[in-house]
Protein backbone atom coordinates (compact mmCIF):
# COMPACT_ATOMS: atom_id res chain seq x y z
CA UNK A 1 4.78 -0.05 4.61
CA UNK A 2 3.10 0.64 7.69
CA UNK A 3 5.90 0.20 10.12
CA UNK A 4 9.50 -1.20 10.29
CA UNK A 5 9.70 -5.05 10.68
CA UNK A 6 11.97 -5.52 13.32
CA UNK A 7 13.23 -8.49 11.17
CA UNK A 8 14.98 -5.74 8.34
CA UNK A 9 17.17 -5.15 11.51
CA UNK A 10 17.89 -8.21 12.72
CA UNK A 11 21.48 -10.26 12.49
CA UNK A 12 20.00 -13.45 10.69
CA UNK A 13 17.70 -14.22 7.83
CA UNK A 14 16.80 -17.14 6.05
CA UNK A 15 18.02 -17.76 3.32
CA UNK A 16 15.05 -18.72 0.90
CA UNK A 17 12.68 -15.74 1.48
CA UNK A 18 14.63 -13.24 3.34
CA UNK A 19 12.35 -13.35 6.85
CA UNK A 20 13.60 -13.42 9.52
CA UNK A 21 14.67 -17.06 10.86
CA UNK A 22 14.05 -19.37 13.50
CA UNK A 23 16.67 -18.13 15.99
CA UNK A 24 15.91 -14.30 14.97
CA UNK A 25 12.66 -14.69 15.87
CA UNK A 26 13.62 -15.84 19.28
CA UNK A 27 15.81 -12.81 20.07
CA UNK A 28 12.68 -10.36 19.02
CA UNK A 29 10.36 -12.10 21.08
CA UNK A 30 12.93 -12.14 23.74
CA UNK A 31 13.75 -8.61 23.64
CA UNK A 32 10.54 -7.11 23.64
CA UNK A 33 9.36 -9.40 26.74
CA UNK A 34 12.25 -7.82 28.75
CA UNK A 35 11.07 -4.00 27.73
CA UNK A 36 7.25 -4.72 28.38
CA UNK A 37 7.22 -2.59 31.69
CA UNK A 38 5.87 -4.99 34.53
CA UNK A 39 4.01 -2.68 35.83
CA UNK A 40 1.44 -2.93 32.81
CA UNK A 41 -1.64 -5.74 33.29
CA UNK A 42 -2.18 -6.99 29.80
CA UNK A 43 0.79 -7.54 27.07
CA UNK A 44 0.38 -5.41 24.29
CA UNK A 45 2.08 -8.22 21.73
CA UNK A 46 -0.05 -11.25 19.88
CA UNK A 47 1.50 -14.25 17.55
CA UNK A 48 0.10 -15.85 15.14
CA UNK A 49 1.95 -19.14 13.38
CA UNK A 50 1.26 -19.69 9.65
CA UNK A 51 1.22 -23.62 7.98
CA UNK A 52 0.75 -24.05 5.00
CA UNK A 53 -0.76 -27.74 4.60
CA UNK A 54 -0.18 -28.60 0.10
CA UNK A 55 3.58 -27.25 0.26
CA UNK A 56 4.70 -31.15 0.08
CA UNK A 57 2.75 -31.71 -2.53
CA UNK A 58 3.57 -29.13 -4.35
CA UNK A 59 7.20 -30.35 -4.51
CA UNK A 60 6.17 -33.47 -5.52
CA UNK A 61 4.06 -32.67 -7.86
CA UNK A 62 5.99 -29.75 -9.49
CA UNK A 63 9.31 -29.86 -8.25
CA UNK A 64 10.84 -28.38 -5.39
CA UNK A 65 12.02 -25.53 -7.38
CA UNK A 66 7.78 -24.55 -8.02
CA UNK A 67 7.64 -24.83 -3.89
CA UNK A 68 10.46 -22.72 -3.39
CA UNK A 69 9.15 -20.36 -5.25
CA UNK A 70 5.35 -20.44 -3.70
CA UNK A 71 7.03 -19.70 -0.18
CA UNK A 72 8.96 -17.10 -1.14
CA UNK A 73 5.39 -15.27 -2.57
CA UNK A 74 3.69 -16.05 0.81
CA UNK A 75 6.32 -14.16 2.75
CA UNK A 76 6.41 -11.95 0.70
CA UNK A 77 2.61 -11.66 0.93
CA UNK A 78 2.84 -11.79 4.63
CA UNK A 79 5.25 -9.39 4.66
CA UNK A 80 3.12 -6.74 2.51
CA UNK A 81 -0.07 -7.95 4.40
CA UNK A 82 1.44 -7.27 8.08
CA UNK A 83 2.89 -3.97 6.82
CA UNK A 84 -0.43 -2.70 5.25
CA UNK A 85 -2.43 -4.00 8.42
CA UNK A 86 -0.38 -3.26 11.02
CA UNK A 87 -0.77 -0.05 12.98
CA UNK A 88 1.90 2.27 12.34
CA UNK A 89 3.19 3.19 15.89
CA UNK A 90 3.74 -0.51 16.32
CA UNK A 91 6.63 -3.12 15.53
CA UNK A 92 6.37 -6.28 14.04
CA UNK A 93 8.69 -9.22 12.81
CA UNK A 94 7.53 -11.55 10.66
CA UNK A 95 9.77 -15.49 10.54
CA UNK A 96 9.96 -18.49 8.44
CA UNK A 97 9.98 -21.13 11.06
CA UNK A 98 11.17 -24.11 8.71
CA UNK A 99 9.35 -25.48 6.12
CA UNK A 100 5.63 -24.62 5.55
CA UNK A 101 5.86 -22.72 8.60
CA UNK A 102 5.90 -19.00 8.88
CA UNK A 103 5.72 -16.78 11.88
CA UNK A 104 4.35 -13.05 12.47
CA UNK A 105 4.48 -10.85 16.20
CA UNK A 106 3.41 -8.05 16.68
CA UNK A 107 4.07 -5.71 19.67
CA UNK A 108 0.40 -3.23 19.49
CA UNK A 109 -2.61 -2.96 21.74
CA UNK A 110 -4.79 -5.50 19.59
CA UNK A 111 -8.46 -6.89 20.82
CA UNK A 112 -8.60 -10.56 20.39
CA UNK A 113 -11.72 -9.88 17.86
CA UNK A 114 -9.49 -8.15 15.50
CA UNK A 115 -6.41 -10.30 15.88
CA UNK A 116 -8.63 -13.21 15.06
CA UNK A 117 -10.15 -10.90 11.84
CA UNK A 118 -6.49 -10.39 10.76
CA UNK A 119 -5.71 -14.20 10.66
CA UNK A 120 -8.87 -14.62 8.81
CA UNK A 121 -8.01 -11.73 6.00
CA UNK A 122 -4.05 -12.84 6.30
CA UNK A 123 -5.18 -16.53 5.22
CA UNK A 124 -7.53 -15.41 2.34
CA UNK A 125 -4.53 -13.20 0.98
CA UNK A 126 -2.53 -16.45 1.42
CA UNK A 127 -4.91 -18.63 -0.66
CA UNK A 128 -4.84 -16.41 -3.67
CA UNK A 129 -3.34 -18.04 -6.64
CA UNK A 130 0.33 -18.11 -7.18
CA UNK A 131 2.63 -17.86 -10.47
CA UNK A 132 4.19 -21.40 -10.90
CA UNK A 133 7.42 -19.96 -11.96
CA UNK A 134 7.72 -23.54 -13.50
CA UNK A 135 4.84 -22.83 -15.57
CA UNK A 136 1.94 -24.16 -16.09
CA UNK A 137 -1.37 -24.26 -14.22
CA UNK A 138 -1.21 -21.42 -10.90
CA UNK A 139 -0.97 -22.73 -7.47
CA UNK A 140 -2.73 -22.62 -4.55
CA UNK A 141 -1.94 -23.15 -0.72
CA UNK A 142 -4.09 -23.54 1.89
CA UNK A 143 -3.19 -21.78 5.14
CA UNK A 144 -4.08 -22.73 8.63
CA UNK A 145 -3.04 -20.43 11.57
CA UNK A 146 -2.90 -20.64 15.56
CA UNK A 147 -3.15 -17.66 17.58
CA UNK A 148 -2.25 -16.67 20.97
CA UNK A 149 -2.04 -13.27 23.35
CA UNK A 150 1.32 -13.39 25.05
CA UNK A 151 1.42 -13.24 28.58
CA UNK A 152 4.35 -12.16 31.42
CA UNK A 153 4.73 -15.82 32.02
CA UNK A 154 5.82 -16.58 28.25
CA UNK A 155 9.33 -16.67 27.06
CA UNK A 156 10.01 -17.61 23.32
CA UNK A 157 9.99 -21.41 23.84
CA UNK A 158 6.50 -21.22 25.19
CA UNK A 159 5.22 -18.99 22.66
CA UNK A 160 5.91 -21.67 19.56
CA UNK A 161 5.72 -24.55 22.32
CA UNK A 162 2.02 -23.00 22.12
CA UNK A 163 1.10 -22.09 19.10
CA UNK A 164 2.55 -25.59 17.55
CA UNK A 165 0.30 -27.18 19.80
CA UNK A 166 -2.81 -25.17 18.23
CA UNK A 167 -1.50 -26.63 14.67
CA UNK A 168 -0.76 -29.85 15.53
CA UNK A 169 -4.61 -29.93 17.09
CA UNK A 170 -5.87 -28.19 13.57
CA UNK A 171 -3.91 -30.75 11.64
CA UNK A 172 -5.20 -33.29 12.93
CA UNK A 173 -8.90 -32.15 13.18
CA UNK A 174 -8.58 -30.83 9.72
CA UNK A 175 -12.53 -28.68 10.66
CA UNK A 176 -10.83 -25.46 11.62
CA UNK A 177 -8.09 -23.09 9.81
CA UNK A 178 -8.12 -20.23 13.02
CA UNK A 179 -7.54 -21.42 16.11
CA UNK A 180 -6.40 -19.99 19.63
CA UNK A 181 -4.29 -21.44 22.00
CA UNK A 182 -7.25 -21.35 24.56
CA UNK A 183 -9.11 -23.53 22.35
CA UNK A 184 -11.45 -21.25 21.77
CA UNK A 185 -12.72 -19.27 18.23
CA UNK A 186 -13.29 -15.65 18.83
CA UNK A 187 -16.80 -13.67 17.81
CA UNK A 188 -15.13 -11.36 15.28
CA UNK A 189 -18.72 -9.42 15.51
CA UNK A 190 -18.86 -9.01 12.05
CA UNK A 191 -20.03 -12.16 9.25
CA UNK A 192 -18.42 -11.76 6.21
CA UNK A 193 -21.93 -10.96 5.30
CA UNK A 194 -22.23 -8.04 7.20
CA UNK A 195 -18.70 -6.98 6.49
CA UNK A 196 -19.60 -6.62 2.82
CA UNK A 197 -22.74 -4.37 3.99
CA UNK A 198 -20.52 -2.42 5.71
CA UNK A 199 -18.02 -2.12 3.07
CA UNK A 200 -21.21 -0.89 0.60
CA UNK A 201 -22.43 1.47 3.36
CA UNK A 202 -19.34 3.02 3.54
CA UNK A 203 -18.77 3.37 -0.01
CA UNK A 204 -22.25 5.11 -0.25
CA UNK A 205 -21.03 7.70 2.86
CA UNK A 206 -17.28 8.60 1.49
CA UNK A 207 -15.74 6.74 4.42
CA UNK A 208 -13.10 5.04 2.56
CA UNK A 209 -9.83 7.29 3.13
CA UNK A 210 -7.91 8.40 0.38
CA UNK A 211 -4.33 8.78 1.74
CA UNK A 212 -1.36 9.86 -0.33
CA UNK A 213 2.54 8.65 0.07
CA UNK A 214 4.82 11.19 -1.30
CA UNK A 215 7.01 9.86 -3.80
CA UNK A 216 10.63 12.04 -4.48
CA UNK A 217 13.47 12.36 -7.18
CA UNK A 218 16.61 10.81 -5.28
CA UNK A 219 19.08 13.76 -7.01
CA UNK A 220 18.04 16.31 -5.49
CA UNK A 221 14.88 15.35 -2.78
CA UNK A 222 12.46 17.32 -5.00
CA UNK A 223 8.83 16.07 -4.74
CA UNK A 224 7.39 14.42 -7.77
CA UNK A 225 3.86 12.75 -7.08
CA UNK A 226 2.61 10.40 -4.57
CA UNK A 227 0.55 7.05 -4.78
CA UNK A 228 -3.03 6.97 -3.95
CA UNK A 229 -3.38 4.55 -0.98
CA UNK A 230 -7.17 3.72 0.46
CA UNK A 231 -8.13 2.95 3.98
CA UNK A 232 -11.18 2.09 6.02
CA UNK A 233 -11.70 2.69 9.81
CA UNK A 234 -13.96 0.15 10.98
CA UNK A 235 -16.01 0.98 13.61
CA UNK A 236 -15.44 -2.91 15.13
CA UNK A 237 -12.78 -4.26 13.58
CA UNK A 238 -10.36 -1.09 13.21
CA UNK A 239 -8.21 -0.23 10.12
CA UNK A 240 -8.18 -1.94 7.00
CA UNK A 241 -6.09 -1.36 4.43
CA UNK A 242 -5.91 -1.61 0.85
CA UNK A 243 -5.24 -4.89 -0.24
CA UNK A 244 -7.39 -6.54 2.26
CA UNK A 245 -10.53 -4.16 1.87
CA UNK A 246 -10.28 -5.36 -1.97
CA UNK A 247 -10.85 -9.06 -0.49
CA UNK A 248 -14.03 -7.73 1.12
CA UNK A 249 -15.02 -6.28 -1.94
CA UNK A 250 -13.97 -9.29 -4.10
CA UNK A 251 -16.19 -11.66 -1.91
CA UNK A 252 -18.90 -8.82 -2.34
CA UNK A 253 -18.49 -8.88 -6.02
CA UNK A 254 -17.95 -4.83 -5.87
CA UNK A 255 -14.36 -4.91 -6.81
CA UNK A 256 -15.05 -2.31 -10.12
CA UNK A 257 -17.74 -0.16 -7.87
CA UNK A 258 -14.86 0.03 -4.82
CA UNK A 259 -12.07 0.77 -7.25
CA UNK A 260 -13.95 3.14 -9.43
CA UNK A 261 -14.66 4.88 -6.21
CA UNK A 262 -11.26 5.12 -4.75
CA UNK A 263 -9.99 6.35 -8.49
CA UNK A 264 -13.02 9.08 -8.39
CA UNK A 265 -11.73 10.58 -5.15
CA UNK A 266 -8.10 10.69 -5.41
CA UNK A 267 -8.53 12.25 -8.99
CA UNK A 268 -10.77 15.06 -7.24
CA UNK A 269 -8.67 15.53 -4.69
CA UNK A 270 -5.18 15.89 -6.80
CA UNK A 271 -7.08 18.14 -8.74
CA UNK A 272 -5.32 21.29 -7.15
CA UNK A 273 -1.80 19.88 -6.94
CA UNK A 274 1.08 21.82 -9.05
CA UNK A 275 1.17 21.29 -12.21
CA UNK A 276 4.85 18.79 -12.40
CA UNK A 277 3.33 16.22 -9.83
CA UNK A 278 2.26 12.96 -10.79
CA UNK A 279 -0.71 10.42 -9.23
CA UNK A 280 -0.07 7.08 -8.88
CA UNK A 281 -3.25 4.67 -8.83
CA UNK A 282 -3.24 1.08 -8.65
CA UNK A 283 -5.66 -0.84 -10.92
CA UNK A 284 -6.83 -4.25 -10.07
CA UNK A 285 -7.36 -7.95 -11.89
CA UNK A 286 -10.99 -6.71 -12.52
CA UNK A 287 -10.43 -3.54 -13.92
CA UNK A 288 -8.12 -5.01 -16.66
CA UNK A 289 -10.73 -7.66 -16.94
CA UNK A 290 -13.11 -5.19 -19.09
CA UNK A 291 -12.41 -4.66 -21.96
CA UNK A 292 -13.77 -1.15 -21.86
CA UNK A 293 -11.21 -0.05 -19.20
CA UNK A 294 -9.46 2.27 -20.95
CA UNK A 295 -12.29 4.35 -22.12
CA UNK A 296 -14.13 4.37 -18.92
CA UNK A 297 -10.85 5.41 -17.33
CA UNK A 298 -10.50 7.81 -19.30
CA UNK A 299 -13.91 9.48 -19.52
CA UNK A 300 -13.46 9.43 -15.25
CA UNK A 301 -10.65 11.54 -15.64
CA UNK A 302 -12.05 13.99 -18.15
CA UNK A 303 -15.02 14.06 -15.72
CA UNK A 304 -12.60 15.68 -12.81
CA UNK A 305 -10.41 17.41 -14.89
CA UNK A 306 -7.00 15.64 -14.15
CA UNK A 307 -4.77 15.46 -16.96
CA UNK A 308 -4.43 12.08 -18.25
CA UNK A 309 -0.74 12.75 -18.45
CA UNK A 310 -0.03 13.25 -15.47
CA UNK A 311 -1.44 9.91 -13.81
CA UNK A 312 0.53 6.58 -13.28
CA UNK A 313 -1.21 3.44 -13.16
CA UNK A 314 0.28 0.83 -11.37
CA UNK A 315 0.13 -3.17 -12.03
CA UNK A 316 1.58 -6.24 -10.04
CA UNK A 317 1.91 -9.39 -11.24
CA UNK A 318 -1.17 -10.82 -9.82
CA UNK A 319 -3.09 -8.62 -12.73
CA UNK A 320 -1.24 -10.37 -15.47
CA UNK A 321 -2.21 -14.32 -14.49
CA UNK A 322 -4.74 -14.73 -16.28
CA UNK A 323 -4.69 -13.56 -19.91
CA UNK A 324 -1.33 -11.68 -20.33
CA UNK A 325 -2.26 -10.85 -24.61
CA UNK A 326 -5.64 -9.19 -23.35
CA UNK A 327 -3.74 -7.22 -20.83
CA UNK A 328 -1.32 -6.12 -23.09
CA UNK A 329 -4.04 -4.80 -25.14
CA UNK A 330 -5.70 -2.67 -22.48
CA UNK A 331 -2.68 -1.59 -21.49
CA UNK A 332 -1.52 -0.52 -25.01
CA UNK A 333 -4.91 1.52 -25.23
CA UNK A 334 -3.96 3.52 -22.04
CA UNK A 335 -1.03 4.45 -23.17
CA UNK A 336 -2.55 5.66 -26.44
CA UNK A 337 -4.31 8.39 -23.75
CA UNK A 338 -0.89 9.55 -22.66
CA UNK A 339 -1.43 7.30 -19.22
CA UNK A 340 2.11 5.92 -17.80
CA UNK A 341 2.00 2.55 -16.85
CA UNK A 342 4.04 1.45 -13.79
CA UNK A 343 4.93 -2.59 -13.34
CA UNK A 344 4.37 -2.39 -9.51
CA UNK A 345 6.29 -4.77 -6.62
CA UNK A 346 8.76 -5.75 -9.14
CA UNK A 347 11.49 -8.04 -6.93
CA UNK A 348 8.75 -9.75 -5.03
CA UNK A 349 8.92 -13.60 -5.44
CA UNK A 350 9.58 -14.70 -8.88
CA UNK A 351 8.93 -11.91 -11.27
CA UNK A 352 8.32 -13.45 -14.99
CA UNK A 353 10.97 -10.99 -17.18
CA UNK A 354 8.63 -11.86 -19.98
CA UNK A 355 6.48 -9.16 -19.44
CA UNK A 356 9.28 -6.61 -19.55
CA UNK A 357 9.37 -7.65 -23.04
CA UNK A 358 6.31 -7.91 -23.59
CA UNK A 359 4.28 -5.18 -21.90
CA UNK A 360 4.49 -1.36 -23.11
CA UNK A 361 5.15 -0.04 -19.64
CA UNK A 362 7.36 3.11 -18.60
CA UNK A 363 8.52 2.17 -15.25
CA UNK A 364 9.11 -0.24 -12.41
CA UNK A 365 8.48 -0.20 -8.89
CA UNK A 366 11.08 -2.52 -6.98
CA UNK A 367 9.63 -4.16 -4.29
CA UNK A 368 10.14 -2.69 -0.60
CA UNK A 369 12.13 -6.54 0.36
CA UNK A 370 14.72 -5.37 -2.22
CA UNK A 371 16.14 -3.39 0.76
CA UNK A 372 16.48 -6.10 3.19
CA UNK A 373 19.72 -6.55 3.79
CA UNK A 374 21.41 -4.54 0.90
CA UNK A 375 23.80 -2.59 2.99
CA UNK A 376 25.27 -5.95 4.10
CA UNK A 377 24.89 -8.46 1.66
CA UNK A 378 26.65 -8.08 -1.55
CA UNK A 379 24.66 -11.01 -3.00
CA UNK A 380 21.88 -8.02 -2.21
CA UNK A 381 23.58 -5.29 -4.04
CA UNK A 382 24.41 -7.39 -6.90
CA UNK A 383 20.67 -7.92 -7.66
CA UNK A 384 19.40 -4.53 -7.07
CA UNK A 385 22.10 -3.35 -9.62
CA UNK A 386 21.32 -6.09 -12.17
CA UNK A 387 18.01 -5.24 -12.40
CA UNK A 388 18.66 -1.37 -12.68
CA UNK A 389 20.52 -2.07 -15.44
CA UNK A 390 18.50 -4.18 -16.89
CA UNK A 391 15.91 -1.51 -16.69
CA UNK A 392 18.23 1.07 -18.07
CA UNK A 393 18.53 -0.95 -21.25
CA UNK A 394 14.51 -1.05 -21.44
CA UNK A 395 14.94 2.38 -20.95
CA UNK A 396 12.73 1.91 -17.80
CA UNK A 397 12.57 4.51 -15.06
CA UNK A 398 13.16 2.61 -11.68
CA UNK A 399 11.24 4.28 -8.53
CA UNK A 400 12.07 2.07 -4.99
CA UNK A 401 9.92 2.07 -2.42
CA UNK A 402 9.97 1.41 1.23
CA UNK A 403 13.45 3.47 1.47
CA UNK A 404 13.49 3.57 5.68
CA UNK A 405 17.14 5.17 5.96
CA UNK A 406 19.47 7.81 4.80
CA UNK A 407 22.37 4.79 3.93
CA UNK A 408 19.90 2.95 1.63
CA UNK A 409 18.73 6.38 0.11
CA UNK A 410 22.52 7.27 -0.77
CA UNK A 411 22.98 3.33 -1.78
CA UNK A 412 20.00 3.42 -4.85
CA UNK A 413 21.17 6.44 -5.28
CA UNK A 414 24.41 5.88 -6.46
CA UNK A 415 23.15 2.92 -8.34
CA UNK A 416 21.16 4.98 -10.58
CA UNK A 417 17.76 4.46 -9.27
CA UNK A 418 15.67 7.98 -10.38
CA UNK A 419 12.81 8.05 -7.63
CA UNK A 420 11.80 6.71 -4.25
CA UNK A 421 9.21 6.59 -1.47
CA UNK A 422 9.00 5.61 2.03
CA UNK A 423 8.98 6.49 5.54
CA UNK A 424 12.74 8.21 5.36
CA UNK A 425 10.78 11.38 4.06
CA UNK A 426 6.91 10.48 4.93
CA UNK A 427 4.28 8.55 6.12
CA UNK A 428 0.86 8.58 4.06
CA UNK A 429 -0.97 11.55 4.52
CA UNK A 430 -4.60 13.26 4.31
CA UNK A 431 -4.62 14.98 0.93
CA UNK A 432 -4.47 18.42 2.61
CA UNK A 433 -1.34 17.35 4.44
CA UNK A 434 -0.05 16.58 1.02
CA UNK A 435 -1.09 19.30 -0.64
CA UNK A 436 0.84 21.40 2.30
CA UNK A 437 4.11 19.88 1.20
CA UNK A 438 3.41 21.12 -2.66
């Protein structure tokens, strides 16, 4: 993740999706308007509140335990979204407010243009279909979020005071989904339109960064691999990472040339790694889509020269939605090249155990949340260790990510856990920083 959510430090959670809650949120918000030195003009911290206008319907329709469920996948996606988006040097703390209602802050130097473009890319990420853990057809949610700048004059109350106000005035307009607390919509600069010129432009001039997150054997620290991770500077809008720059692409309909790209350029450039380390790629929705995956893959890697054995590809649930059988299938032919196959995010919302059974994968990669609160909650530990034995008897290797401190190192550790990666032992790098650590 890109930084440490001030809410995986914080005294109270809630219960249902393991943000932080109402009162939590208070403190943060609190806390960081007593450190913002006075002697600064503008406030480097921006809100943004989250509804989400179908969750009563959704309980009505499908039961409350289906609405459960779709809130704990938008924090989650929330929480994933805020840590890939976020700038690294800064905090954030992201709250379920009650309800439909979610909160995120964030304490960075932010123009209002790109706050705005955040809420916009946050919302589409929202919208996505979700898993009725119920079964059945997938459901979606439709976001609508207020934004404000905090200023030396707010204190918590007046934040949500405000930004209620903005979604009470959306509600009830039902025209907008982004709205400031001025009343006002800010020029992002950039049409989606243009975005996905830019996004094509960039492709064509090798401006999409290929970073790499070490990834380590917990026994003995050794260094195993790392994951491929793509970002894009934006000369207007700033960073983007991953997930979102696949929405641009998506809306673009360049999902397969983006991802074939990023796969072509981390291959080249883990081309002169030691022999024992691994890549880790992820593989999206569309590339499973074709039929011809495998082979293409494959042929792309004999191209650079990268040993099919020695790259991990790595699938979240999202992937398997739509046709789980033809998955299966392209999954099985991968494997038939020597490819690993790595069930990504595992822990994250409500993770169907169906396709542990099902799908022929090597490995799972327990969601960064799992953390939250496991030194302190033994409802926590209990579930970490259930799945890693589950796993064991799969004969699964279990790699956690988003390890942040030496205690919850020690804790997987000593639950058996194999591998890990997270900001404990590094940040994502620039392949030559990478290859420096090799």
């Amino acid at each position: 993740m890109a930084s440490i959510p001030s809410d995986t430090t914080g005294d109270t959670r809630d219960a249902l999706t393991g943000l932080a809650d109402q009162s939590q949120a208070r403190e943060t918000i609190e806390r960081w308007l007593a450190e913002w030195p006075r002697d600064t003009i503008a406030c480097p911290m921006h809100a943004m509140m989250i509804t989400l206008g179908r969750i009563d319907t959704v309980n009505v329709a499908f039961g409350e335990s289906a609405g459960d469920g779709a809130l704990v996948e938008v924090a989650q996606r929330i929480r994933h979204f805020a840590g890939d988006e976020l700038e690294s040097s800064s905090a954030w703390t992201a709250a379920r407010l009650g309800g439909g209602n979610f909160l995120l802050v964030a304490r960075q130097e932010c123009s209002r243009e790109r706050w705005q473009w955040l809420a916009e890319a946050l919302a589409d990420a929202i919208g996505m279909p979700i898993a009725n853990p119920e079964g059945g057809a997938s459901l979606r949610l439709w976001p609508r979020i207020a934004l404000m700048r905090v200023t030396q004059n707010d204190d918590p109350d007046s934040v949500l005071d405000r930004l209620s106000e903005v979604a009470a005035r959306m509600r009830d307009s039902a025209r907008r989904r982004i709205d400031w607390s001025t009343g006002d919509v800010a020029r992002s600069g950039r049409s989606n339109q243009q975005l996905e010129a830019d996004l094509l432009a960039a492709i064509d001039r090798n401006e999409i960064e290929i970073l790499f997150q070490p990834q380590y054997a917990l026994d003995d620290d050794r260094l195993i691999g790392a994951e491929a991770l793509a970002r894009w500077d934006h000369p207007v809008i700033g960073r983007i990472g991953g997930g979102t720059l696949f929405q641009v692409a998506e809306r673009a309909d360049h999902v397969a040339h983006l991802s074939r790209h990023i796969v072509m350029r981390a291959l080249e450039k883990a081309l002169h790694w030691p022999e024992h380390l691994q890549l880790s790629l992820n593989i999206t929705p569309q590339d499973l889509a074709a039929e011809n995956f495998a082979i293409d893959f494959a042929q792309m890697a004999e191209k650079t020269g990268f040993p099919l054995e020695r790259i991990t590809l790595e699938i979240v649930e999202q992937v398997l939605l739509a046709d789980l059988d033809r998955v299966c299938r392209v999954l099985e032919q991968l494997k038939l090249f020597g490819i690993c196959i790595a069930l990504d995010d595992f822990g994250a919302g409500f993770c169907n155990f169906r396709y542990l059974k099902v799908l022929p994968i090597d490995s799972l990669k327990l969601d960064r949340s799992m953390l939250d609160g496991v030194l302190d909650d033994e409802r926590d530990r209990a579930v970490i260790r259930a799945i890693i034995a589950m796993a064991e008897a799969l004969d699964l290797q279990v790699l956690v990510e988003g390890v942040e401190t030496e205690e919850q190192r020690e804790f997987v550790r000593k639950e058996g856990c194999k591998y890990y990666q997270g900001f404990l032992r590094a940040k994502p790098m620039s392949a030559s920083a990478f290859l420096s650590l090799t």
